[in-house]
PDB file of N, CA and C in Angstrom:
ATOM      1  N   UNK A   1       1.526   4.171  14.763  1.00  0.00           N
ATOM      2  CA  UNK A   1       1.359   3.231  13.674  1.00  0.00           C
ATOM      3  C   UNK A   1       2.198   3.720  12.493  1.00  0.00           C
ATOM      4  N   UNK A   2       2.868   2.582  11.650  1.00  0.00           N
ATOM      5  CA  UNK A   2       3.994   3.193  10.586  1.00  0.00           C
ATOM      6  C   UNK A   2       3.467   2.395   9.756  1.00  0.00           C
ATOM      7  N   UNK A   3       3.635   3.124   8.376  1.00  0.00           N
ATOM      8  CA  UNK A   3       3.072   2.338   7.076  1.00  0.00           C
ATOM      9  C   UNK A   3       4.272   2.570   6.338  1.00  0.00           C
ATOM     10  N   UNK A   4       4.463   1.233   5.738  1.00  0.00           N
ATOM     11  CA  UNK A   4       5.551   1.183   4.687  1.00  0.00           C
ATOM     12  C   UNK A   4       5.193   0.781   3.614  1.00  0.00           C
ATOM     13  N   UNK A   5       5.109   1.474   2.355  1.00  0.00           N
ATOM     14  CA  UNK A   5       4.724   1.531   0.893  1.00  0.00           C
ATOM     15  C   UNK A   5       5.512   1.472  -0.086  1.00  0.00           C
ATOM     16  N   UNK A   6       5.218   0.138  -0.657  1.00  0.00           N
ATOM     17  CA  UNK A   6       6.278  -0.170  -1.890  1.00  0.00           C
ATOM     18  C   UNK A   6       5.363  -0.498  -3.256  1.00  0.00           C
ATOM     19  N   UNK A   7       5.633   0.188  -4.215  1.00  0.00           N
ATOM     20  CA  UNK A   7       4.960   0.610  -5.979  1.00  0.00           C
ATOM     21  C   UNK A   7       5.650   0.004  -6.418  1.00  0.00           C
ATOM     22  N   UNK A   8       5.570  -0.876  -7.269  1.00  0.00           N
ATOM     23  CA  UNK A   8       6.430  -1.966  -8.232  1.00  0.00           C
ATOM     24  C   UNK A   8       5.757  -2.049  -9.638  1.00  0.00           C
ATOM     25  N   UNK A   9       6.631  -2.232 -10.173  1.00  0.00           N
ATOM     26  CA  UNK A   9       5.793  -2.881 -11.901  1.00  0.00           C
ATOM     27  C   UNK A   9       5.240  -1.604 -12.572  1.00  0.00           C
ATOM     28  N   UNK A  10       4.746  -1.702 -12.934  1.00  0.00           N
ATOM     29  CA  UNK A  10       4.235  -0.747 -14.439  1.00  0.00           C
ATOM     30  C   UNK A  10       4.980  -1.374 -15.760  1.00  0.00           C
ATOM     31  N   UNK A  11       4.756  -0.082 -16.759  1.00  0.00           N
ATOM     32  CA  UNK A  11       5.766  -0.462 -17.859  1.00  0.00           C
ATOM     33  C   UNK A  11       6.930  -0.199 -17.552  1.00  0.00           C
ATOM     34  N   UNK A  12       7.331   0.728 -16.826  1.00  0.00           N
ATOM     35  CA  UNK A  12       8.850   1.002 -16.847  1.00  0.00           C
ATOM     36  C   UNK A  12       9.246  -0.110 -15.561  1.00  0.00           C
ATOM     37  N   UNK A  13       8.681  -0.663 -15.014  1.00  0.00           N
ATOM     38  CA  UNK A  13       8.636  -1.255 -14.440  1.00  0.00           C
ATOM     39  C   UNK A  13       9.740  -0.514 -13.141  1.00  0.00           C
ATOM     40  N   UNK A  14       9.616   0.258 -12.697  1.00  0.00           N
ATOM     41  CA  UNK A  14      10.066   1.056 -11.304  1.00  0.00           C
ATOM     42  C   UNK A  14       9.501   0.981 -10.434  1.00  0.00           C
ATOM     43  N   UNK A  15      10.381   0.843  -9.347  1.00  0.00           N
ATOM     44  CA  UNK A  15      10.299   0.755  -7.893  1.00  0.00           C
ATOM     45  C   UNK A  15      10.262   1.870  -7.116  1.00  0.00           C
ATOM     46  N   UNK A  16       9.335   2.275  -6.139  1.00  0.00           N
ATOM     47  CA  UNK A  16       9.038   3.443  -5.253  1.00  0.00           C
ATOM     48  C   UNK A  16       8.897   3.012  -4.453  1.00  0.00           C
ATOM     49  N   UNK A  17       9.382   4.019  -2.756  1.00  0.00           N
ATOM     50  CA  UNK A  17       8.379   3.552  -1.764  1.00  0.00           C
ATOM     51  C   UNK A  17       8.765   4.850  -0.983  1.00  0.00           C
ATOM     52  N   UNK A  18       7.466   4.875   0.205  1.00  0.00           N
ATOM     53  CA  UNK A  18       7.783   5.509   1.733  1.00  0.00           C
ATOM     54  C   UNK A  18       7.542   4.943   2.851  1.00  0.00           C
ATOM     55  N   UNK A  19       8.036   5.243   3.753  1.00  0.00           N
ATOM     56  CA  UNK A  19       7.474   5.080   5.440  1.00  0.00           C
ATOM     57  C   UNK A  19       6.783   6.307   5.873  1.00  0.00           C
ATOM     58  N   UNK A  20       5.511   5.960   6.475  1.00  0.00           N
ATOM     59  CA  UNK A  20       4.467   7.359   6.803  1.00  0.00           C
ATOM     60  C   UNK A  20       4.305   6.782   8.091  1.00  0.00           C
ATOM     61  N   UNK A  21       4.200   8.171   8.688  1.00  0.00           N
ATOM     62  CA  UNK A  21       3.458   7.563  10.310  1.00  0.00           C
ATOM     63  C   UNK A  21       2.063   8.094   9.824  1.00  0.00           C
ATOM     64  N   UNK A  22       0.965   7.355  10.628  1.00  0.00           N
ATOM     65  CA  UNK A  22      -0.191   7.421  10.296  1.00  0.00           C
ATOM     66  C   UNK A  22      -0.869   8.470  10.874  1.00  0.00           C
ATOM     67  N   UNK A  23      -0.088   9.535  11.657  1.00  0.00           N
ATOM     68  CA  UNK A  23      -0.681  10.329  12.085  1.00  0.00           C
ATOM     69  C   UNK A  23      -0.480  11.835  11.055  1.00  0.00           C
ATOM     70  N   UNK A  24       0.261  11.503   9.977  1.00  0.00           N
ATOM     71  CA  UNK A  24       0.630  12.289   9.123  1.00  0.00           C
ATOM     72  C   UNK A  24      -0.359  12.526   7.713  1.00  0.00           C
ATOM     73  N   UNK A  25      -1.415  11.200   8.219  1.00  0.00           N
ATOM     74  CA  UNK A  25      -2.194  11.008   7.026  1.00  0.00           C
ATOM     75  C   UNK A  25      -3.405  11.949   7.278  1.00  0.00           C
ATOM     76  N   UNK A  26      -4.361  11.778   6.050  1.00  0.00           N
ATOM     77  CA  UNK A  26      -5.806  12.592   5.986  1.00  0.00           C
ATOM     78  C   UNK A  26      -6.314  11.359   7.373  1.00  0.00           C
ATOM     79  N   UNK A  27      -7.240  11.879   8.618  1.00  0.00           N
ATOM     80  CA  UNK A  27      -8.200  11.508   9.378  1.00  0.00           C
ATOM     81  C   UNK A  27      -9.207  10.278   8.844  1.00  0.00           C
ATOM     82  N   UNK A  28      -9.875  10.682   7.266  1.00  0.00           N
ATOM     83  CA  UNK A  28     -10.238  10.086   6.512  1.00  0.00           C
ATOM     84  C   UNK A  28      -9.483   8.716   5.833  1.00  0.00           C
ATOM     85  N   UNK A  29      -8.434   8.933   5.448  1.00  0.00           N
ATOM     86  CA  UNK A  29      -7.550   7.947   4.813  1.00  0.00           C
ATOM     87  C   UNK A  29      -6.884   6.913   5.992  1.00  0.00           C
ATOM     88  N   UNK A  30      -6.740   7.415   7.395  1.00  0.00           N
ATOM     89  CA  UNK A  30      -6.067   6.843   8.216  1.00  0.00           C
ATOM     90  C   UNK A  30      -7.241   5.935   9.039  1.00  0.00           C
ATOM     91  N   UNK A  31      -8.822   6.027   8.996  1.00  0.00           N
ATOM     92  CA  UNK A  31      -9.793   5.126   9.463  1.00  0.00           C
ATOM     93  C   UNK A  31     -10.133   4.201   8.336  1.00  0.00           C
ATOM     94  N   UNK A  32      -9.957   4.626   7.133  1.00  0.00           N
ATOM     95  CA  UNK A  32     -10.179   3.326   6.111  1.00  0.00           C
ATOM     96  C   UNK A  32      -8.998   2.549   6.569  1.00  0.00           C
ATOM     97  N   UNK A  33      -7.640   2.831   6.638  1.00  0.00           N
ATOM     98  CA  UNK A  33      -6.573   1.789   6.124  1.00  0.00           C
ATOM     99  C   UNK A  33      -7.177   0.989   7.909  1.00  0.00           C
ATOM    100  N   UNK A  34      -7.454   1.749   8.636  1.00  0.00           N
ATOM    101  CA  UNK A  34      -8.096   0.565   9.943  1.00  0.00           C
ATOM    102  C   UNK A  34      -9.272  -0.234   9.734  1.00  0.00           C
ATOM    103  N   UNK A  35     -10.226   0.368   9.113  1.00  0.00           N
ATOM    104  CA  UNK A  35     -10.956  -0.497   8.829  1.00  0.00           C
ATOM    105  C   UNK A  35     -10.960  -1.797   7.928  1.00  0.00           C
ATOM    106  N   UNK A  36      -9.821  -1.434   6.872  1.00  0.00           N
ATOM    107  CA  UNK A  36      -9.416  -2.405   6.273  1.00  0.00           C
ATOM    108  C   UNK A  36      -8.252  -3.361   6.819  1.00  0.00           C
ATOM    109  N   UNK A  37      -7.635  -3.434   7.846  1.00  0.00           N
ATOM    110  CA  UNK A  37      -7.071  -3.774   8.713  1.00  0.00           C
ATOM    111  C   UNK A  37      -7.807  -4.921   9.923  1.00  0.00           C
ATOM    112  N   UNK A  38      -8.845  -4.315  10.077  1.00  0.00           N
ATOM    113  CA  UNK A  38     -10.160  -5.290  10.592  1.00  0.00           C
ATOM    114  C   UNK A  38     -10.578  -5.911  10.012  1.00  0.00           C
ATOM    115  N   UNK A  39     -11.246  -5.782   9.005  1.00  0.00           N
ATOM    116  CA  UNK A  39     -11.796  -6.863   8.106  1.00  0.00           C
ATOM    117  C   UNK A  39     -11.005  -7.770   7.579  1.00  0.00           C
ATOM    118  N   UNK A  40      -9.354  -7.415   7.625  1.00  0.00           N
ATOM    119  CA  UNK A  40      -8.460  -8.219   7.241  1.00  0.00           C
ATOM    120  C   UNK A  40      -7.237  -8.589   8.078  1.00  0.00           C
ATOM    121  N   UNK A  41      -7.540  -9.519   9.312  1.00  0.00           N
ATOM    122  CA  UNK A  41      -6.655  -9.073  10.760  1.00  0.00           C
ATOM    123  C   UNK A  41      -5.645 -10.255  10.122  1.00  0.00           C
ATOM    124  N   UNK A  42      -5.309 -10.671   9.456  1.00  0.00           N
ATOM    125  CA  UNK A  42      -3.898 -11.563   9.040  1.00  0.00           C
ATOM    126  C   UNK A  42      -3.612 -10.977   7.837  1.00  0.00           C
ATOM    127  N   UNK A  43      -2.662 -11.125   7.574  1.00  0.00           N
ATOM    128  CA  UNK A  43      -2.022 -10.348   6.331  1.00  0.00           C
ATOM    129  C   UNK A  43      -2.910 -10.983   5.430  1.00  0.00           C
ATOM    130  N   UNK A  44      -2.844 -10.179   3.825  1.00  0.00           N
ATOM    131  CA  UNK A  44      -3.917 -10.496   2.797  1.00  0.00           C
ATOM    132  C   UNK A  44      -2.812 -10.395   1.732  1.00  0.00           C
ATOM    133  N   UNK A  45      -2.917 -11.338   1.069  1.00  0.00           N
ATOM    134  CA  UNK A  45      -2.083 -11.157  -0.188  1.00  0.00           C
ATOM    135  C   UNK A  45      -2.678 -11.917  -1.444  1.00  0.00           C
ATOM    136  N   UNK A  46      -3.441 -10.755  -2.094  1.00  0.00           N
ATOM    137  CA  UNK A  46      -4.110 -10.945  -3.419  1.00  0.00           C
ATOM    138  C   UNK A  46      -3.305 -11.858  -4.410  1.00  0.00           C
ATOM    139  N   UNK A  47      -3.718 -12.568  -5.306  1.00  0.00           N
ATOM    140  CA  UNK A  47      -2.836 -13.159  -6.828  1.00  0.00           C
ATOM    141  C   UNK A  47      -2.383 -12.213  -7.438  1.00  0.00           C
ATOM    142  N   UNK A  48      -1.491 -11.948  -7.684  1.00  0.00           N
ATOM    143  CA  UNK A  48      -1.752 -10.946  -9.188  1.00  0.00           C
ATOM    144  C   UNK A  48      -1.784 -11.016 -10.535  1.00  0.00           C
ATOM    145  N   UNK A  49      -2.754 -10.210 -10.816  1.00  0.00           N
ATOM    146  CA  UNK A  49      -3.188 -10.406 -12.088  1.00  0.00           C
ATOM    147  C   UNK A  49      -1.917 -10.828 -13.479  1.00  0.00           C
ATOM    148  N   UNK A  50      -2.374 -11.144 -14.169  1.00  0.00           N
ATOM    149  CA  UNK A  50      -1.340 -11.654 -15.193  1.00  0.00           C
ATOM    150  C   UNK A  50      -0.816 -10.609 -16.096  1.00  0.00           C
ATOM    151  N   UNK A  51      -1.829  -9.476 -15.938  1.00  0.00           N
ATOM    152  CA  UNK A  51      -1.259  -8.450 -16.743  1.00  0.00           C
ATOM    153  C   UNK A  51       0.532  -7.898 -16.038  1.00  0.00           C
ATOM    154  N   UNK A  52       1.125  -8.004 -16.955  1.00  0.00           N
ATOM    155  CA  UNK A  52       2.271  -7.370 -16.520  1.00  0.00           C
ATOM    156  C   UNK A  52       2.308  -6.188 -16.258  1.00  0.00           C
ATOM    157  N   UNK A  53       1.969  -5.101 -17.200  1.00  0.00           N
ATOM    158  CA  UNK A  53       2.487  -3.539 -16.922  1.00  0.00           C
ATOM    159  C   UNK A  53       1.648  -3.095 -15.931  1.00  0.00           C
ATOM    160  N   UNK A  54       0.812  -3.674 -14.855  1.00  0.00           N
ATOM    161  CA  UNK A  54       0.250  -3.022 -13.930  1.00  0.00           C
ATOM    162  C   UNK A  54       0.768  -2.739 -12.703  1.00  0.00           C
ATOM    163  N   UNK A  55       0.961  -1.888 -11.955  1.00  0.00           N
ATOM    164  CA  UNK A  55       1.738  -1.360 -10.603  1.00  0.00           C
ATOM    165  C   UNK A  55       1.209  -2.567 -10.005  1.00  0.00           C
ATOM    166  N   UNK A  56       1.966  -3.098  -9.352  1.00  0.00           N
ATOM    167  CA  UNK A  56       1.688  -3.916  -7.584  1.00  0.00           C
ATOM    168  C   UNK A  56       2.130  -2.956  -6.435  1.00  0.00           C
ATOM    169  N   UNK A  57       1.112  -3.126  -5.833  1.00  0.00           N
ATOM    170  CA  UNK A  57       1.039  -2.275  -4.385  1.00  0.00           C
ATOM    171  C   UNK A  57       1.087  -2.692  -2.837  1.00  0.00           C
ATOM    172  N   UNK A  58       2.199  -2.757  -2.039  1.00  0.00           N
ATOM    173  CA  UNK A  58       2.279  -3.107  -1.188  1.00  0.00           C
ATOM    174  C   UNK A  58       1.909  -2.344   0.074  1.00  0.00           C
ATOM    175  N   UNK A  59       1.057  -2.338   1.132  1.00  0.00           N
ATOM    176  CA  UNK A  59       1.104  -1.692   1.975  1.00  0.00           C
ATOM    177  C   UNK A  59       1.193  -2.116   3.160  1.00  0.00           C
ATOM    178  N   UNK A  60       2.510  -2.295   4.383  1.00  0.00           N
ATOM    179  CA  UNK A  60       2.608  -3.077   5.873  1.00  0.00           C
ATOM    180  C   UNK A  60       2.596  -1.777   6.479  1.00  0.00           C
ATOM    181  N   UNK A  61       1.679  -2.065   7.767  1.00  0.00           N
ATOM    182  CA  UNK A  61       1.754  -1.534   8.686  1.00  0.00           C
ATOM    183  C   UNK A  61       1.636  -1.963   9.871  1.00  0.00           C
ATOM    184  N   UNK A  62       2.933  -1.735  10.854  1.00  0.00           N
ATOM    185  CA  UNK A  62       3.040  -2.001  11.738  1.00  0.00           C
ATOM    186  C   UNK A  62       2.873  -0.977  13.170  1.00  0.00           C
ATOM    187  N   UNK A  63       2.169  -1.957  13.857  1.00  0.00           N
ATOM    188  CA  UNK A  63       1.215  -0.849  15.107  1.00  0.00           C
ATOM    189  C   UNK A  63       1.895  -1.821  16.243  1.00  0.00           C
ATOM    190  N   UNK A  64       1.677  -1.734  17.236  1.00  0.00           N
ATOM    191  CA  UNK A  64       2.312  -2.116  18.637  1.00  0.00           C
ATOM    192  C   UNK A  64       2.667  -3.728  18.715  1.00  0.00           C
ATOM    193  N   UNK A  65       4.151  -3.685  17.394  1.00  0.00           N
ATOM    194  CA  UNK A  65       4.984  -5.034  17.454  1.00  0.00           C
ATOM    195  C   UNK A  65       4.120  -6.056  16.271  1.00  0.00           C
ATOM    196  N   UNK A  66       3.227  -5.768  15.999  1.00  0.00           N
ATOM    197  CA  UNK A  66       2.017  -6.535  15.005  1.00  0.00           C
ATOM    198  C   UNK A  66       2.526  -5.853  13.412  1.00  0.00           C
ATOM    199  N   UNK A  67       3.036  -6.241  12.419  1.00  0.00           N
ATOM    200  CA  UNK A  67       3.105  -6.368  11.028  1.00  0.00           C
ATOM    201  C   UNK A  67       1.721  -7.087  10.435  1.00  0.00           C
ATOM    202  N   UNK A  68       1.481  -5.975   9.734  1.00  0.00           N
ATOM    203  CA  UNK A  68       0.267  -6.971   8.486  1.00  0.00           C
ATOM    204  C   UNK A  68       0.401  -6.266   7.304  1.00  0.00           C
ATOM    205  N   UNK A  69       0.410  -6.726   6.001  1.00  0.00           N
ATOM    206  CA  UNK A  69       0.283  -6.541   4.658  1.00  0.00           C
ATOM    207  C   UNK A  69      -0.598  -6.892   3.780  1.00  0.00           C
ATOM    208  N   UNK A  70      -0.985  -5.962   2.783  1.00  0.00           N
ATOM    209  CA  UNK A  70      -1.543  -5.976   2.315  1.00  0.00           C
ATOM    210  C   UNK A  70      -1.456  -5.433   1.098  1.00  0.00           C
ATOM    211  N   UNK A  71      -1.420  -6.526  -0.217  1.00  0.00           N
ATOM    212  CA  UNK A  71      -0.833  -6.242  -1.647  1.00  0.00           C
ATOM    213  C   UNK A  71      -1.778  -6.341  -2.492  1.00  0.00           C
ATOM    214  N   UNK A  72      -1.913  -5.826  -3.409  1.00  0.00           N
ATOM    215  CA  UNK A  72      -3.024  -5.656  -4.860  1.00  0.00           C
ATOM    216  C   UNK A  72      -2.178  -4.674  -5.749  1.00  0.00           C
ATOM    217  N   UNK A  73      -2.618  -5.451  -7.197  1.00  0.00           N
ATOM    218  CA  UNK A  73      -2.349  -4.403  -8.292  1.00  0.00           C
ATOM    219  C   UNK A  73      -3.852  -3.668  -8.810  1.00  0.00           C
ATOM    220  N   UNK A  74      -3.267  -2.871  -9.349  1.00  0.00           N
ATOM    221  CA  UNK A  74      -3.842  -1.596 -10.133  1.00  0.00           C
ATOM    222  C   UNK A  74      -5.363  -2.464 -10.053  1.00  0.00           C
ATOM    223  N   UNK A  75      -6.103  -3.286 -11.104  1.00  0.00           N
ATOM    224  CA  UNK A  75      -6.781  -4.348 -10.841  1.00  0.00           C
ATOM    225  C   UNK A  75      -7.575  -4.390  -9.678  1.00  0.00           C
ATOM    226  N   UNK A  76      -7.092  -4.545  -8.709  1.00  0.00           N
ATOM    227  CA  UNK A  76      -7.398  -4.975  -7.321  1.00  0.00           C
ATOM    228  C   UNK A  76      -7.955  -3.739  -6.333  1.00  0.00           C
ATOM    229  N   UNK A  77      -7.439  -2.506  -6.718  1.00  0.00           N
ATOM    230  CA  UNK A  77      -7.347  -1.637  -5.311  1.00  0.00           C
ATOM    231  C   UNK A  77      -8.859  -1.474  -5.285  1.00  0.00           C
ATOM    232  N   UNK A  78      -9.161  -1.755  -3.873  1.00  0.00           N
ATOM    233  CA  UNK A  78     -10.767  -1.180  -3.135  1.00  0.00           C
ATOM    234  C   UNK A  78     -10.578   0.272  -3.598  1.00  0.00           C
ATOM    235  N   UNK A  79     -11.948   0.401  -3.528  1.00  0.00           N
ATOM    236  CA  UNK A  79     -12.607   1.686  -3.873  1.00  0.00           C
ATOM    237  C   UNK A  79     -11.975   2.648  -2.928  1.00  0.00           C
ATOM    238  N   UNK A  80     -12.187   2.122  -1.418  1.00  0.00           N
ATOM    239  CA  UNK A  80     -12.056   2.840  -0.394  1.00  0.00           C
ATOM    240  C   UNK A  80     -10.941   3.245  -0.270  1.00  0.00           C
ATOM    241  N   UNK A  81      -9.801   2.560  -0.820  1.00  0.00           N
ATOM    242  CA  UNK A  81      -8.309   3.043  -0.437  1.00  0.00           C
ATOM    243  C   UNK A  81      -8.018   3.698  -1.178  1.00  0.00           C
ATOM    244  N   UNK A  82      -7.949   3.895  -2.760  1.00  0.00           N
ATOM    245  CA  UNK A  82      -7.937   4.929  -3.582  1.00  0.00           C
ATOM    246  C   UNK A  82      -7.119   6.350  -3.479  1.00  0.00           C
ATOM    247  N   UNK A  83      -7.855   7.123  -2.204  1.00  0.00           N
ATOM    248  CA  UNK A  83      -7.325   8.060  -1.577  1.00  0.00           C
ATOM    249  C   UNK A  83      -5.992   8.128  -0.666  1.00  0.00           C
ATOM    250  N   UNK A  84      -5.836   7.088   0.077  1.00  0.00           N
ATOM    251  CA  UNK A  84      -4.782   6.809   0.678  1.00  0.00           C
ATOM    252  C   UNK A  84      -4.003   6.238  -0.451  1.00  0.00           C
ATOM    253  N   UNK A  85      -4.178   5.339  -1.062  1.00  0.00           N
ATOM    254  CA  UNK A  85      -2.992   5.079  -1.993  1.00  0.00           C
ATOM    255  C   UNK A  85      -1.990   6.153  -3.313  1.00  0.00           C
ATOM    256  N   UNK A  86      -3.391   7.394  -2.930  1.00  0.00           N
ATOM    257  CA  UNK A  86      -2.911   8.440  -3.994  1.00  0.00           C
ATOM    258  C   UNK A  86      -1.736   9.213  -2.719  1.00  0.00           C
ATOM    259  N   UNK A  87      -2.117   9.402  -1.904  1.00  0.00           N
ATOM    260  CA  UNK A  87      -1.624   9.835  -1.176  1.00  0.00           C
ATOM    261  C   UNK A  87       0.337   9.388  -0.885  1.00  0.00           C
ATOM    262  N   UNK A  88       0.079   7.729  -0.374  1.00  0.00           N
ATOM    263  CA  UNK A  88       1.072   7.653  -0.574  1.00  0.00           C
ATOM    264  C   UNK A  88       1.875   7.416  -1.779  1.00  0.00           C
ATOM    265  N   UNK A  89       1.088   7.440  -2.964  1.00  0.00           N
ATOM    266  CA  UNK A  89       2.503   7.803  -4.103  1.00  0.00           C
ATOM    267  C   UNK A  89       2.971   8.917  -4.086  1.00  0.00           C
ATOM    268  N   UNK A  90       1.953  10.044  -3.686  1.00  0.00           N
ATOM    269  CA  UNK A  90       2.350  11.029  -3.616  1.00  0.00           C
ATOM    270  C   UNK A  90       3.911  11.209  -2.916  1.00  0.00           C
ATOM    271  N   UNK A  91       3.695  10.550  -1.745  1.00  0.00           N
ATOM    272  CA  UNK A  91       4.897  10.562  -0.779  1.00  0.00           C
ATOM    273  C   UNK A  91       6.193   9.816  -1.264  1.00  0.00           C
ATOM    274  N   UNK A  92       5.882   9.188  -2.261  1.00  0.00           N
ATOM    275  CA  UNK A  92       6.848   8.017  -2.698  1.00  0.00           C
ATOM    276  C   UNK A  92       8.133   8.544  -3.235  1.00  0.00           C
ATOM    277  N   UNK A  93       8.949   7.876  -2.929  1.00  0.00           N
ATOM    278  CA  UNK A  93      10.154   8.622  -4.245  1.00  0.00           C
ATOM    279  C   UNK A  93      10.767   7.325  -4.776  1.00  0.00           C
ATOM    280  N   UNK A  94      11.789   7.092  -5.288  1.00  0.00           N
ATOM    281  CA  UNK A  94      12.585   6.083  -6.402  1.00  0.00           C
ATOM    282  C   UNK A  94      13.386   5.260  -5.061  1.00  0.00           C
ATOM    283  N   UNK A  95      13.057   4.272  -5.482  1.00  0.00           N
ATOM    284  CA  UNK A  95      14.191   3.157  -4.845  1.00  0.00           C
ATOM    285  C   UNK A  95      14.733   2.504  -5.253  1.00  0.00           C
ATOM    286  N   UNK A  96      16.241   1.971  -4.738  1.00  0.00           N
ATOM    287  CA  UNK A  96      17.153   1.396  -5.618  1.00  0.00           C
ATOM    288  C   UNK A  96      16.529  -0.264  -5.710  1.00  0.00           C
ATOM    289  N   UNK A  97      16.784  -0.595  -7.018  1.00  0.00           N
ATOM    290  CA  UNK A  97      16.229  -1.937  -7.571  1.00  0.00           C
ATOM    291  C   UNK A  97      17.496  -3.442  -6.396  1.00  0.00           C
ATOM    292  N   UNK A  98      16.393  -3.978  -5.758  1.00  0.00           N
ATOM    293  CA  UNK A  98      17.251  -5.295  -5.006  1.00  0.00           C
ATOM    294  C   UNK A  98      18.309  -6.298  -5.876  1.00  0.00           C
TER     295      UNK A  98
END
C-alpha cells in the first residue's frame, strides 16, 4: 500500500509532499488510515473551510490498483489521524509550485 501526501495553503501558502509505503509507518498509524479507509470506501472530499491560511491536506492511497482520497483542512482533521498526519509532514519536503 503507497500513500501520497500533499500540504497546501497556510499563510505562506507552500506546497509539500511525500510518497510512504505503509509499511514504513507506526503499526498504530497504519490501522487508523485503514480504518478510515473503511468507513470511507469511495474517495471523501471535505468543503473547505473558507478560512484561507489553513493547510489543506491531501492523503491517496493506493493498494492493489484501487486509488482513494481523502482531503481536509486544519479544521477538519479526525482526531484519529492526527498522528499519522504528524508523521507524514514529518516526511514531507518542498515541492515545486504547478
Amino acid at each position: 500500500m503507497k500513500i501520497m501526501f500533499r500540504q497546501s495553503g497556510g499563510f505562506a501558502g507552500m506546497l509539500r509532499g511525500a510518497e510512504v509505503d505503509a509499511q514504513a509507518l507506526d503499526p498504530k498509524e497504519a490501522e487508523e488510515l485503514k480504518r478510515l479507509l473503511q468507513e470511507n470506501p469511495a474517495a471523501e472530499t471535505r468543503a473547505a473551510s473558507k478560512a484561507r491560511d489553513l493547510h489543506q491536506y491531501e492523503i491517496t492511497v493506493e493498494d492493489g490498483g484501487k486509488k482513494r482520497t481523502l482531503q481536509f483542512d486544519d479544521s477538519q482533521v479526525p482526531d484519529a489521524l492526527r498522528p499519522l498526519l504528524k508523521t507524514l509532514k514529518q516526511k514531507s519536503k518542498p515541492q515545486p509550485l504547478s
